[in-house]
Protein backbone atom coordinates (compact mmCIF):
# COMPACT_ATOMS: atom_id res chain seq x y z
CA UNK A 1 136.14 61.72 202.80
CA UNK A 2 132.66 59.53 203.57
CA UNK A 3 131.04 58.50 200.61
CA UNK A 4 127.81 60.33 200.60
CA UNK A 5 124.12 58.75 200.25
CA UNK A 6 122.62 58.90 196.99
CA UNK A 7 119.09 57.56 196.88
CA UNK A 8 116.62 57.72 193.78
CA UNK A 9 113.20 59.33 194.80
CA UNK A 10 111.65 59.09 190.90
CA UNK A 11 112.71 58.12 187.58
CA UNK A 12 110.28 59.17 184.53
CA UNK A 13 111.32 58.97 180.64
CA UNK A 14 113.08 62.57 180.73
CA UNK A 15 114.55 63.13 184.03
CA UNK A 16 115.35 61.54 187.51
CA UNK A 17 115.26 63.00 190.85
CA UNK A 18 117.88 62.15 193.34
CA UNK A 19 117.92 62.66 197.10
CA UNK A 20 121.82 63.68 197.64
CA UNK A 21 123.14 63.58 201.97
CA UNK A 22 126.86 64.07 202.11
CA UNK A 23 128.22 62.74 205.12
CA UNK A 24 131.14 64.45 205.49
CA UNK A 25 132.12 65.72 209.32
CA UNK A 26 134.84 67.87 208.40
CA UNK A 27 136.02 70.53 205.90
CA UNK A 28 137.09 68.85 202.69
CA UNK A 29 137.51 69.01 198.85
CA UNK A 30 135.98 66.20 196.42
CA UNK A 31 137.92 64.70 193.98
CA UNK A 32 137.47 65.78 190.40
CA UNK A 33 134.23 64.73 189.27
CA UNK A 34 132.47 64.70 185.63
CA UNK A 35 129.03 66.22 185.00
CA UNK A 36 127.65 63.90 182.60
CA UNK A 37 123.85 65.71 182.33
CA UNK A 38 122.35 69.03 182.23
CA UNK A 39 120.80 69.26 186.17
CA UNK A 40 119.50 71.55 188.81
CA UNK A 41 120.74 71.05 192.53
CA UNK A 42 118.70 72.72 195.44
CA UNK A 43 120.44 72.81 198.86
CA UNK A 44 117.74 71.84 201.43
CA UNK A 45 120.54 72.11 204.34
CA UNK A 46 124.07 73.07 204.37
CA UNK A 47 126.38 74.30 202.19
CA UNK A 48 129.13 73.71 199.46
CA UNK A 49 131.32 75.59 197.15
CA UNK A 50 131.11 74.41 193.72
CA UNK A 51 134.16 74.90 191.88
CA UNK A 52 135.10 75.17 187.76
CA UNK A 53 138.46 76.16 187.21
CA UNK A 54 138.57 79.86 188.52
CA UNK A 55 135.33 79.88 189.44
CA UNK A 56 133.20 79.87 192.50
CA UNK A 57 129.79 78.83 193.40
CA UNK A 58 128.67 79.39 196.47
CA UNK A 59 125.60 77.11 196.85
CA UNK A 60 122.88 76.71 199.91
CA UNK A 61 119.39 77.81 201.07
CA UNK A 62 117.44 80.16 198.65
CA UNK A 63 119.77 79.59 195.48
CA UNK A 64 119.97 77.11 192.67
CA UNK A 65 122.83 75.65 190.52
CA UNK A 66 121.84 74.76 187.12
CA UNK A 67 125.03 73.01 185.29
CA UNK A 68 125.58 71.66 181.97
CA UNK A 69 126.45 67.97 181.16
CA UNK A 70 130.47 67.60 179.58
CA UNK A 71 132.87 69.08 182.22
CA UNK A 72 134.84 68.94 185.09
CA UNK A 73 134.10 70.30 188.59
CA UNK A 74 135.18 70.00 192.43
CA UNK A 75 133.03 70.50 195.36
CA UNK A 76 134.54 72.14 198.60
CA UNK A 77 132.39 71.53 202.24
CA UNK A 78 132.08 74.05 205.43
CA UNK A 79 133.09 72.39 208.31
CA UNK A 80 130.38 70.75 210.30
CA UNK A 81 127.97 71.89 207.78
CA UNK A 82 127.28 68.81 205.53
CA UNK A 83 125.24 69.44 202.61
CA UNK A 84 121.62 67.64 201.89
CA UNK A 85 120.66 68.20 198.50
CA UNK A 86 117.23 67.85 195.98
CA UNK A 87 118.77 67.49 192.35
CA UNK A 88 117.16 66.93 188.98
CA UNK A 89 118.98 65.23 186.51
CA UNK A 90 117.59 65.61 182.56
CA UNK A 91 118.13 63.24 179.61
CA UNK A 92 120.55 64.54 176.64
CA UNK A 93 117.37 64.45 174.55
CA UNK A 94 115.14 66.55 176.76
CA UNK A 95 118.77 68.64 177.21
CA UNK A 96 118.36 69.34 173.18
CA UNK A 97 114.31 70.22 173.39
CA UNK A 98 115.30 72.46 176.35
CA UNK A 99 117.76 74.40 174.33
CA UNK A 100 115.82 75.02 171.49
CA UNK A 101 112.83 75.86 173.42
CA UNK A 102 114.47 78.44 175.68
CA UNK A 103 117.08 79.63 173.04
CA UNK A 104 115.68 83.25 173.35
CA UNK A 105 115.85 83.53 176.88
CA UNK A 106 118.65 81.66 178.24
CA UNK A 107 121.01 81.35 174.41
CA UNK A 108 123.65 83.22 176.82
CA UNK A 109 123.42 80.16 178.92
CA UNK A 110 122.81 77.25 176.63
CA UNK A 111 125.21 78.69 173.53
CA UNK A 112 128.25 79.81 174.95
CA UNK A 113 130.56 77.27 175.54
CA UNK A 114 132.84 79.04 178.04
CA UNK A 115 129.52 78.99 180.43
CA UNK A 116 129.63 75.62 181.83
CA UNK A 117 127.19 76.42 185.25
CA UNK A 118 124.93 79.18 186.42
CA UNK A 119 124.04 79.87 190.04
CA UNK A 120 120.52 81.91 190.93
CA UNK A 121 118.69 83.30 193.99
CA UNK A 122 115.38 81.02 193.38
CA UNK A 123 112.39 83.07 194.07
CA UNK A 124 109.69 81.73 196.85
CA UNK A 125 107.75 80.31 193.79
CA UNK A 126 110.39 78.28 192.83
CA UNK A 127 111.02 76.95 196.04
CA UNK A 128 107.46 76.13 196.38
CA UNK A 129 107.30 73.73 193.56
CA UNK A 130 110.72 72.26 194.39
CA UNK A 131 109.54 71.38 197.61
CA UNK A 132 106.09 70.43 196.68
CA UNK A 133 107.51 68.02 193.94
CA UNK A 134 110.08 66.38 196.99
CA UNK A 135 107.50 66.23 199.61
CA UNK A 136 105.16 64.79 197.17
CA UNK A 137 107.73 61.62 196.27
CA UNK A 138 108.37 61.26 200.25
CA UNK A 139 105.24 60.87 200.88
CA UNK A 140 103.91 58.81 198.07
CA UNK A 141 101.09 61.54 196.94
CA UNK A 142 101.29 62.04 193.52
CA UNK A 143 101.65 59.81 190.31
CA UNK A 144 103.70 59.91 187.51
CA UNK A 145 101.90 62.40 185.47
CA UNK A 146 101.43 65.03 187.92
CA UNK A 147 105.14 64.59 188.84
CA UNK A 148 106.20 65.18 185.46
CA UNK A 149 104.01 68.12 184.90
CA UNK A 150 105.21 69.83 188.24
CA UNK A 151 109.07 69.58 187.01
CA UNK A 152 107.86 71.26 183.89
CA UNK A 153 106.57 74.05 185.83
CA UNK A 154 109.62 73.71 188.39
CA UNK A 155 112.10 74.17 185.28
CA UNK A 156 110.29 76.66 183.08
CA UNK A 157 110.14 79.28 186.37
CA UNK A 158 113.93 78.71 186.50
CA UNK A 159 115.01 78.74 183.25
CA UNK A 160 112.57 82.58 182.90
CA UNK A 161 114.33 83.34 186.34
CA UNK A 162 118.14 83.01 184.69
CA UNK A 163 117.13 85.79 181.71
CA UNK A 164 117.12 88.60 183.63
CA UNK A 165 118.51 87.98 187.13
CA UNK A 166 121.62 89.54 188.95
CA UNK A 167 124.22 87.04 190.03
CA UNK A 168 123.58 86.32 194.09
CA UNK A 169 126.16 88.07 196.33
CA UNK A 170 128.24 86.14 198.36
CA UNK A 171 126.98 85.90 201.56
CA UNK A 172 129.71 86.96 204.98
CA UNK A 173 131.28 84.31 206.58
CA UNK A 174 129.86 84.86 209.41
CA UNK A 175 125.90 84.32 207.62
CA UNK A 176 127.49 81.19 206.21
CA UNK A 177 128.91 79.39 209.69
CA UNK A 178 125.89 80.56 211.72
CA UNK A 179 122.83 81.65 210.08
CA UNK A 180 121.75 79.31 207.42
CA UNK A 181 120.60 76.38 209.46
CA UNK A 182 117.88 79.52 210.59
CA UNK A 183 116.78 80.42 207.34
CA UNK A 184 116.16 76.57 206.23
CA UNK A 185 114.45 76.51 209.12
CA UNK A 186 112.02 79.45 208.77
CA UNK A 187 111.47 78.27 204.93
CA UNK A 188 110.53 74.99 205.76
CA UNK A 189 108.18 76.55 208.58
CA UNK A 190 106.64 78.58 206.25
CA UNK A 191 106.38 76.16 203.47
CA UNK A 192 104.89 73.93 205.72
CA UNK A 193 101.83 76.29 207.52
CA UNK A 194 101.77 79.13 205.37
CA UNK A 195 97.88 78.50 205.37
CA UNK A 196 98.12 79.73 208.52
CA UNK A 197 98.42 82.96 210.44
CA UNK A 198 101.97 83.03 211.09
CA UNK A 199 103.09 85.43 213.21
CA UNK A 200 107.12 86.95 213.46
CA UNK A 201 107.77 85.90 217.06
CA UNK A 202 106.39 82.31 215.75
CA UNK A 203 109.12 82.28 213.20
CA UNK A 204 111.88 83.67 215.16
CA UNK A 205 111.02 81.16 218.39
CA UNK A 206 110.96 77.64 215.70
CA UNK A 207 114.24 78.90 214.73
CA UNK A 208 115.86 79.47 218.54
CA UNK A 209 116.54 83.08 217.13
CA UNK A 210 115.65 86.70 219.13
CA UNK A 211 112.93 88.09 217.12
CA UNK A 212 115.28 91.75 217.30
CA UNK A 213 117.59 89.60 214.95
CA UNK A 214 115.42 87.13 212.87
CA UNK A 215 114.28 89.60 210.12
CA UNK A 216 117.71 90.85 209.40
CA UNK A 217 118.91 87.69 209.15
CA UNK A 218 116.54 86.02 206.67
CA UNK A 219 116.51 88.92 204.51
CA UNK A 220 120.44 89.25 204.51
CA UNK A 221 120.19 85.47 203.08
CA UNK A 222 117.12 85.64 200.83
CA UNK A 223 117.00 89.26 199.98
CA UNK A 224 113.52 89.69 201.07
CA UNK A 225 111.50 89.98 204.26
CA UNK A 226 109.46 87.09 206.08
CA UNK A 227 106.27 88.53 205.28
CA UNK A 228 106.88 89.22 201.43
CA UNK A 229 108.08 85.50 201.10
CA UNK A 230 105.14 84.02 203.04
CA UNK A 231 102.78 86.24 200.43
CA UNK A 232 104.76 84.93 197.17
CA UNK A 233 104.61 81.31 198.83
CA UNK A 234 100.99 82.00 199.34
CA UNK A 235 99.72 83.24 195.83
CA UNK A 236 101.86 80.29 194.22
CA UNK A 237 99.54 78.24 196.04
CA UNK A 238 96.40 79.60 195.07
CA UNK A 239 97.92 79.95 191.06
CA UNK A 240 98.15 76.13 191.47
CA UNK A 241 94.38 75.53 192.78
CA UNK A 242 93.20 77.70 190.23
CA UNK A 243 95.49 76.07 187.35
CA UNK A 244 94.55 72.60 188.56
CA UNK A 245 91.28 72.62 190.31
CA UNK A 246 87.70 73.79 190.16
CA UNK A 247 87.33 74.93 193.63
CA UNK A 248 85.80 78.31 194.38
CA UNK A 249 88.28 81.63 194.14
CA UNK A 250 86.47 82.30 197.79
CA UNK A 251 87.70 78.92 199.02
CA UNK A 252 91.18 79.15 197.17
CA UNK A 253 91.86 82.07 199.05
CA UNK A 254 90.80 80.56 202.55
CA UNK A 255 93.29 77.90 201.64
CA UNK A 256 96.10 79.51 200.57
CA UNK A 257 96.39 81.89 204.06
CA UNK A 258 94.64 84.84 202.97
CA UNK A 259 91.97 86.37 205.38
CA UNK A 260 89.54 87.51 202.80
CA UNK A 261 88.67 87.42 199.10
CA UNK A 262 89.57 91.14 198.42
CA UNK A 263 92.76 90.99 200.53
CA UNK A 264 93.40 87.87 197.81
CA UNK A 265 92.30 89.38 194.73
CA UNK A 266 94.21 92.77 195.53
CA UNK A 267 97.87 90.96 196.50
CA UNK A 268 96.98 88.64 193.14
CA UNK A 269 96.92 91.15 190.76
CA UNK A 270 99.55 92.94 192.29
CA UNK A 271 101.93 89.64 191.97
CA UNK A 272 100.70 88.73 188.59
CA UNK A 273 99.28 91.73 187.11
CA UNK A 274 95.57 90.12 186.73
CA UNK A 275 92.76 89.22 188.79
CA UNK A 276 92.34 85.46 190.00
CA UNK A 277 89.05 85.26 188.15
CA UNK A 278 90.22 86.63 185.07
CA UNK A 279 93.21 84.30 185.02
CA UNK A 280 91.35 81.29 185.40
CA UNK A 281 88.83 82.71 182.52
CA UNK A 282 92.07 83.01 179.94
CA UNK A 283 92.80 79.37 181.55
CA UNK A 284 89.56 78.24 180.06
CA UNK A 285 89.51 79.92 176.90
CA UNK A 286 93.33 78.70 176.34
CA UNK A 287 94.13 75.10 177.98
């Protein structure tokens, strides 16, 4: 087994992000291995198996493993398909303010000792900040203090996501040999110009995919359609400008890919159950 390529893309007082590239070429099982801090892995391509006695964590585009530190673990790899990972690695002291802080939501998680890992579908908004906090560090655009403030955000939309979602279904074999390399494709597309108007046949001819069979296929893997994930990426977007800037709602709305300011406000309040102007009001009265 090739030792895999571990490099360090930001260190703050509470955490460390790690840019993780296994190089492995054929199917094969790690060693055992010791998790020695609470962390969140994202799969940016590929896929592994993430194993804890009897169980099984099937990990890759669209999902999120959030593990515990003090255990034991083994990793299994698809042939051909080595995986390139973000993953986020937290202090035992920020591990103890975490618990107490989400003790209502997550206690299921944090308190029972027999739960040693947790894997989620991560919704387009966490996505959005995981990739906005990795393409920030590659490309030198943010300092410190925005960084850490983003991985606040990044963690708080997971930890609310573990509360009340469904375990993800395990995907066919078939989705898993073939079809992921497409979706991380597509995601990355759309993370990248969703701004823009993007239009299906777009999508499907980035990915080398017949448009008859590219909606089926990312929606078997992220459990929505193209469009619905371009809109969530979207109105993350403009939550951020409005959060974090004083630019016009008019202008926000230009920027984050919407064609007009009622078409914005309407698939807002939808999302978030209040008006973009009357969320940045309640973010003025309450910093």
């Amino acid at each position: 087994m090739t030792a895999p390529e571990i490099d360090l893309l930001h260190a703050s007082d509470f955490f460390q992000i790690r840019n993780f590239k296994c190089n492995c070429v054929t199917c094969s099982r790690s060693g055992r291995e010791y998790n020695n801090s609470f962390c969140v892995c994202f799969v940016r391509s590929g896929f592994f198996e993430y194993r804890i006695r009897d169980k099984r964590f099937e990990t890759h585009i669209g999902r999120a493993l959030i593990s515990k530190p003090g255990f034991e673990h083994t990793t299994y790899h698809i042939e051909n398909q080595p995986d390139i990972c973000t993953v986020f690695d937290f202090t035992p002291a920020f591990y103890e303010i975490l618990k107490d802080s989400y003790r209502k939501d997550t206690g299921w998680f944090f308190n029972n000792p027999d739960v040693k890992s947790v894997l989620i579908n991560t919704p387009a908004e966490v996505e959005y900040y995981h990739r906005l906090i990795f393409n920030s560090l590659l490309h030198n655009k943010a300092d410190a203090l925005l960084i850490d403030e983003m991985v606040i955000q990044l963690l708080d939309r997971i930890l609310r996501c573990m509360g009340n979602a469904a375990p993800p279904s395990p995907l066919s074999q078939s989705l898993k040999n073939y079809h992921l390399s497409t979706i991380e494709k597509a995601t990355a597309y759309i993370l990248n110009h969703f701004g823009e108007n993007i239009r299906l046949s777009e999508l499907a001819e980035h990915c080398c995919v017949s448009l008859f069979h590219f909606s089926r296929i990312f929606k078997s893997i992220l459990g929505q359609s193209p469009y619905q994930y371009l809109t969530s990426i979207r109105l993350t977007h403009a939550r951020m400008l409005l959060e974090t800037t004083h630019l016009p709602v008019k202008q926000i709305a230009g920027e984050s890919g919407f064609k007009s300011l009622e078409q914005f406000s309407t698939n807002y309040r939808h999302f978030f159950d209040v008006t973009p102007t009357l969320f940045r009001k309640r973010m003025m009265l309450n910093p």
